[in-house]
N, C-alpha and C. Protein backbone atom coordinates (compact mmCIF):
# COMPACT_ATOMS: atom_id res chain seq x y z
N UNK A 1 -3.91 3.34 19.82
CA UNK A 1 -2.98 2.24 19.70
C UNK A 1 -1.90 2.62 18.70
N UNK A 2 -0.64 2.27 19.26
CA UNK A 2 0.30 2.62 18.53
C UNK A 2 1.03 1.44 17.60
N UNK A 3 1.67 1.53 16.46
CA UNK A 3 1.72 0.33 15.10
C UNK A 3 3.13 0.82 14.98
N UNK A 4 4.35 0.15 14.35
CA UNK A 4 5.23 0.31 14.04
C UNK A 4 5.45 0.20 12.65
N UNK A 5 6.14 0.05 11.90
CA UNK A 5 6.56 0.88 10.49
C UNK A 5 6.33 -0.90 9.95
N UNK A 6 5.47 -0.33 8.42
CA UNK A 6 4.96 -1.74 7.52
C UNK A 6 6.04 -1.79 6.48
N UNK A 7 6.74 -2.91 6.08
CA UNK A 7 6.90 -2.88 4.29
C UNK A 7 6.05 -3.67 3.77
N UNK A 8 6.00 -2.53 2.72
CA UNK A 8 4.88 -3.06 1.52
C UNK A 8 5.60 -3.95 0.25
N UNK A 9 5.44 -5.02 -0.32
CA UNK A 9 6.12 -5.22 -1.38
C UNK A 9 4.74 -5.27 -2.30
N UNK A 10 5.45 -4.91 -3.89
CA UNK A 10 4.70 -4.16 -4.57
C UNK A 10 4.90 -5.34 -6.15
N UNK A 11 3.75 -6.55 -6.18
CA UNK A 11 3.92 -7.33 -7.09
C UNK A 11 2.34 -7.42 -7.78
N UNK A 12 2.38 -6.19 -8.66
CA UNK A 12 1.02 -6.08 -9.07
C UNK A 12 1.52 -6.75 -10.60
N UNK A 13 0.01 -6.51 -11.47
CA UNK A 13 -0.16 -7.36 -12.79
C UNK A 13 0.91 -6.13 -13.58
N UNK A 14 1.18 -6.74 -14.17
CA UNK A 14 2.31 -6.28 -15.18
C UNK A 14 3.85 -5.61 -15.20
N UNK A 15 4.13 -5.98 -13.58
CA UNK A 15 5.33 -5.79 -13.24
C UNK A 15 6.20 -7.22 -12.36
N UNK A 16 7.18 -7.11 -13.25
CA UNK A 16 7.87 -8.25 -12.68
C UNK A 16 8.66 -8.55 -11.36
N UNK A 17 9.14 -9.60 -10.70
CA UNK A 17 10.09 -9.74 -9.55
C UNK A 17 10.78 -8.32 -9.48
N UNK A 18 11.83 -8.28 -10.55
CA UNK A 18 12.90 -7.65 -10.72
C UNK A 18 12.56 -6.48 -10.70
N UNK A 19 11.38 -5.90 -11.27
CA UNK A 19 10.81 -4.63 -11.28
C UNK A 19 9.87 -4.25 -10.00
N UNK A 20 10.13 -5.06 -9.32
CA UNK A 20 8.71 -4.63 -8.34
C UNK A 20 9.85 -3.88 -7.08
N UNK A 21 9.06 -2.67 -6.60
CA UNK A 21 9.53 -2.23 -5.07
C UNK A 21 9.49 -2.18 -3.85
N UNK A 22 10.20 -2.35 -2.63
CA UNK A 22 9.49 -2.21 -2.04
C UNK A 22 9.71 -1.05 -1.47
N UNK A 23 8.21 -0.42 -0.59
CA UNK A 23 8.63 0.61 0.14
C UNK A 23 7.95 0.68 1.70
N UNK A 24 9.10 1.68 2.55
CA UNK A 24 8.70 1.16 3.75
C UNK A 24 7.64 2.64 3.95
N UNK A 25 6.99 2.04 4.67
CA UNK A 25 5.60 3.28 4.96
C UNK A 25 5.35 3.20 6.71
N UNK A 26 6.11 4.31 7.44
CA UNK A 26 6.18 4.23 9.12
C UNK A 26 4.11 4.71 9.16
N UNK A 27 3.68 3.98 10.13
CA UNK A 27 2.51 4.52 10.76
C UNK A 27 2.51 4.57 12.52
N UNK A 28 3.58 4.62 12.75
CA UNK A 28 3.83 4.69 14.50
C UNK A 28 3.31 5.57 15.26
N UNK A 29 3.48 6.86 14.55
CA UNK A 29 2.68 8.31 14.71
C UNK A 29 1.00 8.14 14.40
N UNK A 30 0.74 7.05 14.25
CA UNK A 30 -0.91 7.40 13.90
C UNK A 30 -1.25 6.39 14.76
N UNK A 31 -2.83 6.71 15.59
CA UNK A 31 -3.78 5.82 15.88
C UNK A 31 -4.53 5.66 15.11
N UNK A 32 -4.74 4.18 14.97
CA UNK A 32 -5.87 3.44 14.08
C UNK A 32 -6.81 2.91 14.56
N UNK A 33 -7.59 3.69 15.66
CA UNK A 33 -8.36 3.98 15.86
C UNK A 33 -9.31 4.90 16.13
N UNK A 34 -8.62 6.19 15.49
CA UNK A 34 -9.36 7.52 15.19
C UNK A 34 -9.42 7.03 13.61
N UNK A 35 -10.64 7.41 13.20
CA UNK A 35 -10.81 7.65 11.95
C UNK A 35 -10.37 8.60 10.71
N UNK A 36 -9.45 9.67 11.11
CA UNK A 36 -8.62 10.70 10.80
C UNK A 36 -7.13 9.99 10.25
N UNK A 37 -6.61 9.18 11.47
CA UNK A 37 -5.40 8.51 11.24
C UNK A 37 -5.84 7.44 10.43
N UNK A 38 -6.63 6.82 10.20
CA UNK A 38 -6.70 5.35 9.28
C UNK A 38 -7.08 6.25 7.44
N UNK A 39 -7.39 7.60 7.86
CA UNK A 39 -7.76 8.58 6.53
C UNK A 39 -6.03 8.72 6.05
N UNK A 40 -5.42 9.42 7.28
CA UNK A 40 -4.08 9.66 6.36
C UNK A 40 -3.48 7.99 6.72
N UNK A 41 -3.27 7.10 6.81
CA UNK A 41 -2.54 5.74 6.70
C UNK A 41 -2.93 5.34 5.16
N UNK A 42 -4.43 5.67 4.86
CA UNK A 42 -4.82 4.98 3.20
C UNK A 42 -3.73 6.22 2.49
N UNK A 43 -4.05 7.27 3.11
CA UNK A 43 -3.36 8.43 1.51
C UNK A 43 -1.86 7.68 1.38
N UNK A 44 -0.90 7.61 3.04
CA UNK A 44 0.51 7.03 2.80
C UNK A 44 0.88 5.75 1.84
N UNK A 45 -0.43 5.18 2.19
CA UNK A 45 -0.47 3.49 1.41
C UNK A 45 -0.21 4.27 -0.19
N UNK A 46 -1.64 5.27 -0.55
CA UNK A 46 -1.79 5.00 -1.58
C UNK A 46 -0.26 5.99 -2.92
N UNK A 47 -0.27 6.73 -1.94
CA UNK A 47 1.29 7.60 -2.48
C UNK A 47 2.29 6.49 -2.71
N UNK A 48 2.56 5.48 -1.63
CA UNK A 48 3.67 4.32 -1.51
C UNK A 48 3.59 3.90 -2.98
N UNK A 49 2.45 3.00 -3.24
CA UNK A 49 2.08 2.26 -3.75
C UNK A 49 2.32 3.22 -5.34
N UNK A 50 1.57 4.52 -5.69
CA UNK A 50 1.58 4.93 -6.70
C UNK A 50 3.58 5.40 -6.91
N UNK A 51 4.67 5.57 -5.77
CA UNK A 51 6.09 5.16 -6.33
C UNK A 51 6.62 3.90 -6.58
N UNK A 52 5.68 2.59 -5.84
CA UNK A 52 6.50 1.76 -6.44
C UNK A 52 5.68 0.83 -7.55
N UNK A 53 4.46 1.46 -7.95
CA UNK A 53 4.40 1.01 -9.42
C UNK A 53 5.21 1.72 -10.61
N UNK A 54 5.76 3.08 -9.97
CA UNK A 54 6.58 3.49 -11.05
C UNK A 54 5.78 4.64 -11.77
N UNK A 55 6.55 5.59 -12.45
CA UNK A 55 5.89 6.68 -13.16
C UNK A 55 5.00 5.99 -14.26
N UNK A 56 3.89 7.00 -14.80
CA UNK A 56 3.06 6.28 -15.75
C UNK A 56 3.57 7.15 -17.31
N UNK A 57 4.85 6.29 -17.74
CA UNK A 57 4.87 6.21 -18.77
C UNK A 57 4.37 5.61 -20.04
N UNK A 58 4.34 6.29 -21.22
CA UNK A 58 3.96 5.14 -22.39
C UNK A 58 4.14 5.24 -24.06
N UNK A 59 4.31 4.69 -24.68
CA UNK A 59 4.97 4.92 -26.06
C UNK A 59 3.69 4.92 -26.86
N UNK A 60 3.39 5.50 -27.98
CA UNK A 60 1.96 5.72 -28.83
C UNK A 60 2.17 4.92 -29.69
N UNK A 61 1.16 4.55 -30.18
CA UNK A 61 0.91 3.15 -31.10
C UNK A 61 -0.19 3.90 -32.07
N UNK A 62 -0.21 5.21 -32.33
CA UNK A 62 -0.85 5.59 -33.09
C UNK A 62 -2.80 5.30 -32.88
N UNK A 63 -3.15 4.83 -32.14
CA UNK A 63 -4.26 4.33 -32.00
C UNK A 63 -4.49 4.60 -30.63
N UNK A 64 -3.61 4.79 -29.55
CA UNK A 64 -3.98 4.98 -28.31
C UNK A 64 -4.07 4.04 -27.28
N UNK A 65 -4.52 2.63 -28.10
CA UNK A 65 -4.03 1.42 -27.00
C UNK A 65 -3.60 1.34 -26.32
N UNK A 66 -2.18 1.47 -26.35
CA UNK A 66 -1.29 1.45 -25.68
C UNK A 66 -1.48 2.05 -24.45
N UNK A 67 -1.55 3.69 -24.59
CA UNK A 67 -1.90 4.58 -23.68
C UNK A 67 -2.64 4.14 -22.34
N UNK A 68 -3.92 3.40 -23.41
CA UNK A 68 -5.21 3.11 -21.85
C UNK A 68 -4.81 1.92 -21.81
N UNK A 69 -4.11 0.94 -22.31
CA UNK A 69 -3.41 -0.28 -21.60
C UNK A 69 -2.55 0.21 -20.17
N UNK A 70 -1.92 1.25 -20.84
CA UNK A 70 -0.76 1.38 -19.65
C UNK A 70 -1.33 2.23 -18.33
N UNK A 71 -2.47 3.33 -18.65
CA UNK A 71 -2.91 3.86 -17.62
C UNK A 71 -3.72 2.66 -16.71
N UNK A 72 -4.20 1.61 -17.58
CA UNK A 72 -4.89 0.41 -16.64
C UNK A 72 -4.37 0.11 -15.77
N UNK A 73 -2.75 -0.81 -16.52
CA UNK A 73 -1.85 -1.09 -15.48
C UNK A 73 -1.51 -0.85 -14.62
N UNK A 74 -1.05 0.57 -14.57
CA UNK A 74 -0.77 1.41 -13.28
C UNK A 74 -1.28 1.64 -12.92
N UNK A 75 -2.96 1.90 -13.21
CA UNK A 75 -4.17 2.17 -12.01
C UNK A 75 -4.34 0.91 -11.07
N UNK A 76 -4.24 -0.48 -11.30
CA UNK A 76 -4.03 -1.61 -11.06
C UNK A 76 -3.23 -1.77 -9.95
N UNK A 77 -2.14 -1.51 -10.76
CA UNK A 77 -0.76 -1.64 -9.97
C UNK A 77 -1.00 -1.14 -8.31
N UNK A 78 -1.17 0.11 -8.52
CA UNK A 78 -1.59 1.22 -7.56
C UNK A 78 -2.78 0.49 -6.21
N UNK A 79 -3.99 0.26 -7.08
CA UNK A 79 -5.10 -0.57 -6.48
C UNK A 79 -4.60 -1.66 -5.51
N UNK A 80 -4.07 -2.78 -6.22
CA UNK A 80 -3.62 -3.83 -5.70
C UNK A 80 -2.68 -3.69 -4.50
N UNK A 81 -1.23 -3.09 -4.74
CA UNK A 81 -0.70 -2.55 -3.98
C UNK A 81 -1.22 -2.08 -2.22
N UNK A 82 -2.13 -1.09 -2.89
CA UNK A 82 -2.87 0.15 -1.35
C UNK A 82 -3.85 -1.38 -0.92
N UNK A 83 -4.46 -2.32 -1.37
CA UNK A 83 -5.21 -3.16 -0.94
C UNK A 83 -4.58 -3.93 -0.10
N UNK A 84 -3.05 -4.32 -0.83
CA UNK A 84 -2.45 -5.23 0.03
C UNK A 84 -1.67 -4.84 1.27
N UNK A 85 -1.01 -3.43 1.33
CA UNK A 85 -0.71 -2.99 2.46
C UNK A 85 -1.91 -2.63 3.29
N UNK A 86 -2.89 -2.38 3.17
CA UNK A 86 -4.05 -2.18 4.22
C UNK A 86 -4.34 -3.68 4.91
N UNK A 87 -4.55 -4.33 3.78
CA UNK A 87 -4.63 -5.86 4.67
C UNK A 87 -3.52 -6.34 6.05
N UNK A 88 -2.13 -5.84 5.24
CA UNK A 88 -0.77 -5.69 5.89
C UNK A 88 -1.29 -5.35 7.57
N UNK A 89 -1.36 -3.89 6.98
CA UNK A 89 -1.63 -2.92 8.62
C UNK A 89 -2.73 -3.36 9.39
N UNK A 90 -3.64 -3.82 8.72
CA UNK A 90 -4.55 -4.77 9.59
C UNK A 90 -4.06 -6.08 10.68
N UNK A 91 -3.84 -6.77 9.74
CA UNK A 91 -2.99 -8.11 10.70
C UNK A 91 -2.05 -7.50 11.74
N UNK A 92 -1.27 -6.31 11.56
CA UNK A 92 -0.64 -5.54 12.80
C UNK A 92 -1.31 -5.09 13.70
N UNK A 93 -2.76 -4.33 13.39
CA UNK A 93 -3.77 -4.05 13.68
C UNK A 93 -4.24 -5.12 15.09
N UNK A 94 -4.47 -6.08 14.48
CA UNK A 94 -5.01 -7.27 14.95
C UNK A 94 -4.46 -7.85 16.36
N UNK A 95 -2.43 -7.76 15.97
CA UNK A 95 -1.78 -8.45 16.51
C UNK A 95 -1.53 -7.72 17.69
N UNK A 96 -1.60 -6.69 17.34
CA UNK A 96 -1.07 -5.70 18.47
C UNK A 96 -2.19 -5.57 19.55
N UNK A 97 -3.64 -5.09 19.08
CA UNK A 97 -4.56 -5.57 19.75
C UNK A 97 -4.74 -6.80 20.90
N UNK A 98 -4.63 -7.77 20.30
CA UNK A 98 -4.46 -9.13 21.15
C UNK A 98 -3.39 -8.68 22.20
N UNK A 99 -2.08 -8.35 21.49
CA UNK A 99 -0.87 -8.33 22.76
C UNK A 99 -1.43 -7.41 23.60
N UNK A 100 -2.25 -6.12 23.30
CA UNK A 100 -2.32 -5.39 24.12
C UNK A 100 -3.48 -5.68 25.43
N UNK A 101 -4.62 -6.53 24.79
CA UNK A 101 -5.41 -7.15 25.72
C UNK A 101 -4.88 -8.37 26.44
N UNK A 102 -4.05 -9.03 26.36
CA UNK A 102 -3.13 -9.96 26.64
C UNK A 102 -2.64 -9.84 28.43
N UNK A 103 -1.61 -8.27 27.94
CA UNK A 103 -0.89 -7.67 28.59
C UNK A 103 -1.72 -7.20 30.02
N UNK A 104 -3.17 -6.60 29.32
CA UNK A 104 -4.34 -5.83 30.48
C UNK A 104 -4.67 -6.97 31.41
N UNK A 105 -5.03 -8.00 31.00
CA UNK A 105 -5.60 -9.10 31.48
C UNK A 105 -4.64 -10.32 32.88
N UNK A 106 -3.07 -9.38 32.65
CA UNK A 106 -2.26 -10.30 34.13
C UNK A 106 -2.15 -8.92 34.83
């Protein structure tokens, strides 16, 4: 089954409206129903997702806090993100399915 191209918008914990990205991630070329293609659809999600939380920068606070605050965030960021575009590609998943049994059935 063939899927057409998702945008992801990218509104994880510690990034704002203004800061958040979106990015578009094509899966048209993959069936998601080989288990191979739903392998590379998570890696695309999860690459997407790790540009539009943004590079993992961070300023030292002498103590390091900061540091594993910010690697949280962006591990987060990242998480949330790849979770929510998979849900995304699912409901396409879903929809397309139906149309396509829809279609078999006249």
């Amino acid at each position: 089954m063939r899927h057409s191209i998702a945008t992801i918008l990218f509104f994880a914990l510690g990034i704002t409206a203004a800061q958040a990205s979106a990015v578009r991630v094509s899966f048209a070329d993959l069936d998601l129903s080989k288990p191979a293609d739903v392998a590379a659809l998570k890696d695309r999600f999860h690459r997407a997702a790790e540009t539009a939380c943004g590079p993992l920068a961070y300023t030292a606070d002498g103590q390091g806090s900061r540091l594993v605050e910010t690697i949280f965030r962006h591990a987060n960021c990242v998480r949330r993100a790849t979770d929510r575009a998979l849900a995304q590609a699912e409901i396409i998943r879903r929809r397309n399915l139906t149309l396509s049994n829809a279609m078999a059935r006249k």
